[in-house]
C-alpha atoms as a PDB file:
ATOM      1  CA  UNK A   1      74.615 219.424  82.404  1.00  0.00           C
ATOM      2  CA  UNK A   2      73.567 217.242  79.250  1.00  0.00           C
ATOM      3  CA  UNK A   3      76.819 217.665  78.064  1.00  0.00           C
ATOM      4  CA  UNK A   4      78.443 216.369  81.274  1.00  0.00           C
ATOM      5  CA  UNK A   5      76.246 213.389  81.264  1.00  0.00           C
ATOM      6  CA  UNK A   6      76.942 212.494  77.374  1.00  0.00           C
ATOM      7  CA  UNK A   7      80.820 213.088  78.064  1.00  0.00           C
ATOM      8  CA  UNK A   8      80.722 210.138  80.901  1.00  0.00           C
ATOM      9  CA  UNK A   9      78.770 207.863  79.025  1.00  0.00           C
ATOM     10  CA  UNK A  10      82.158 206.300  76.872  1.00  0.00           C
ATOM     11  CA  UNK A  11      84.104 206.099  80.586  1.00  0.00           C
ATOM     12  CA  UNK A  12      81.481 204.632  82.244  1.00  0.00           C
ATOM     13  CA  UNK A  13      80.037 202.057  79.285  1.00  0.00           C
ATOM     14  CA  UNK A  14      84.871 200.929  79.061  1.00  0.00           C
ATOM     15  CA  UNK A  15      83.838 200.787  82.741  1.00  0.00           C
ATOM     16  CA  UNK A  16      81.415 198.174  82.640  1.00  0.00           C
ATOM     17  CA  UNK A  17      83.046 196.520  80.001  1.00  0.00           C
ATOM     18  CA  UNK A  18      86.185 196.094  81.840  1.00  0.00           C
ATOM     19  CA  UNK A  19      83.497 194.339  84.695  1.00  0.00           C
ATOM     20  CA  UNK A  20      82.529 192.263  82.195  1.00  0.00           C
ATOM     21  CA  UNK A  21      85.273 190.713  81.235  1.00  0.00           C
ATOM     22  CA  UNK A  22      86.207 190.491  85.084  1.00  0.00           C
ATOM     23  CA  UNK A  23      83.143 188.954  85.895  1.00  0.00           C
ATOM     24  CA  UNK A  24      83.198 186.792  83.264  1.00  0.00           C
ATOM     25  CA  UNK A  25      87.087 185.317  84.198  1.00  0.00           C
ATOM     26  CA  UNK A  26      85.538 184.786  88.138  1.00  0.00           C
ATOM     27  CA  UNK A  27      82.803 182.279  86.665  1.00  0.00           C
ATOM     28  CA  UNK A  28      85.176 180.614  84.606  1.00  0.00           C
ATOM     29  CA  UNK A  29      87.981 180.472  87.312  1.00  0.00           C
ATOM     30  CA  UNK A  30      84.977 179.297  89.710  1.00  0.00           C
ATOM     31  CA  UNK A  31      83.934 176.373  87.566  1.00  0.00           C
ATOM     32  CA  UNK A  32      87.264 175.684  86.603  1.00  0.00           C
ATOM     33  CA  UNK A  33      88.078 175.198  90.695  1.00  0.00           C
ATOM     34  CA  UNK A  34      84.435 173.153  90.801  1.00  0.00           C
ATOM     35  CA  UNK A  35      85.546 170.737  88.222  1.00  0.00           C
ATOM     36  CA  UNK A  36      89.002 170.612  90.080  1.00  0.00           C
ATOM     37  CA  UNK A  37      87.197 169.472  93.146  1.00  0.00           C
ATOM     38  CA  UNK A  38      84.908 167.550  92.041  1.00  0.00           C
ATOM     39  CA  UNK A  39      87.378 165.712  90.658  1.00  0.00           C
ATOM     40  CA  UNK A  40      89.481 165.217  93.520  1.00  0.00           C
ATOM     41  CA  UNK A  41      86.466 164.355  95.938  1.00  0.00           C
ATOM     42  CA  UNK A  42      85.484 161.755  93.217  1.00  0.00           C
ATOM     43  CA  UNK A  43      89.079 160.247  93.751  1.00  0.00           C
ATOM     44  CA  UNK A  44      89.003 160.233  97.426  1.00  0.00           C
ATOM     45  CA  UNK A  45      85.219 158.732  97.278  1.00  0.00           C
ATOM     46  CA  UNK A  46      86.693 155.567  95.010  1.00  0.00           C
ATOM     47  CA  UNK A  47      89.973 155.523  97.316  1.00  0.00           C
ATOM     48  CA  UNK A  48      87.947 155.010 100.556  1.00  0.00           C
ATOM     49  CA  UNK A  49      85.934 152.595  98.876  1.00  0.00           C
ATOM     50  CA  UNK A  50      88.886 150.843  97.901  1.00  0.00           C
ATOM     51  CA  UNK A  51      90.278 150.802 101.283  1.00  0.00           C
ATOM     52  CA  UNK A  52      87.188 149.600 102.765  1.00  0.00           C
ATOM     53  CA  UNK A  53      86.610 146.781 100.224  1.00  0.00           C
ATOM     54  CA  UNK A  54      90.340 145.974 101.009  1.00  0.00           C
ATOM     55  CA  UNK A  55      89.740 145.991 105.517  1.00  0.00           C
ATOM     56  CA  UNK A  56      86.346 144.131 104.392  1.00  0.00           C
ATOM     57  CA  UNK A  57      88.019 141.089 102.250  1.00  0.00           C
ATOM     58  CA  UNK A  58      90.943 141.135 105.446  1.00  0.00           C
ATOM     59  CA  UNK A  59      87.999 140.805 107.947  1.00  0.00           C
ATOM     60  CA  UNK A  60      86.639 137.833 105.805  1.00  0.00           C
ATOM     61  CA  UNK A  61      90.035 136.576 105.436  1.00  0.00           C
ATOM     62  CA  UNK A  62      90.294 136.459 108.691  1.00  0.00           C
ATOM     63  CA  UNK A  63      86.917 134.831 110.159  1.00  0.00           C
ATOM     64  CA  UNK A  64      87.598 132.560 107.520  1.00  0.00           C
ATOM     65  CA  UNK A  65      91.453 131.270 109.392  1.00  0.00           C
ATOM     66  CA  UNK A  66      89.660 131.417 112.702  1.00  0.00           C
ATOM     67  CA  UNK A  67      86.470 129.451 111.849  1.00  0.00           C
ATOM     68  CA  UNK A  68      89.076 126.867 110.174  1.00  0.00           C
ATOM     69  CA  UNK A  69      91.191 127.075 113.615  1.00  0.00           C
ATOM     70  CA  UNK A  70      87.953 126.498 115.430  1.00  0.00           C
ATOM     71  CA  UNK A  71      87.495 123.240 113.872  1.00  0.00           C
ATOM     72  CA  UNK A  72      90.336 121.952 113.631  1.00  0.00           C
ATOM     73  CA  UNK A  73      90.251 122.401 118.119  1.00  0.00           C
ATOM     74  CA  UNK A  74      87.394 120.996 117.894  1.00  0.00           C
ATOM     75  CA  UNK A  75      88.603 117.487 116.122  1.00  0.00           C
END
């Protein structure tokens, strides 16, 4: 039975190795696709701030021509 045992031991250590390696691609595909989105949520994050900072300057725009309509109908 030894014998048996010591003639499995090369199949099952190419075995492992070949996990290994497999495990070892996952992580690096999985930070690979963490950087990816991280990226891309960083980009949305600085386009909606954008876009608000735009509809913000518009709303001040804007109170700004009424308050200036306002006095003028009021003269």
């Amino acid at each position: 039975m030894n014998l048996i045992f010591h003639a499995f031991v090369p199949v099952l250590q190419m075995q492992l190795d070949e996990q290994n390696v497999l495990v070892m691609e996952m992580e690096a595909s999985l930070e690979s696709q963490a950087r990816e989105l991280d990226n891309r949520l960083t980009e949305q994050q600085q386009q909606y701030e954008s876009e608000i900072s735009s509809l913000l300057q518009k709303i001040s725009e804007k109170d700004n021509a009424d308050t200036k309509d306002t006095q003028q109908f009021i003269k």
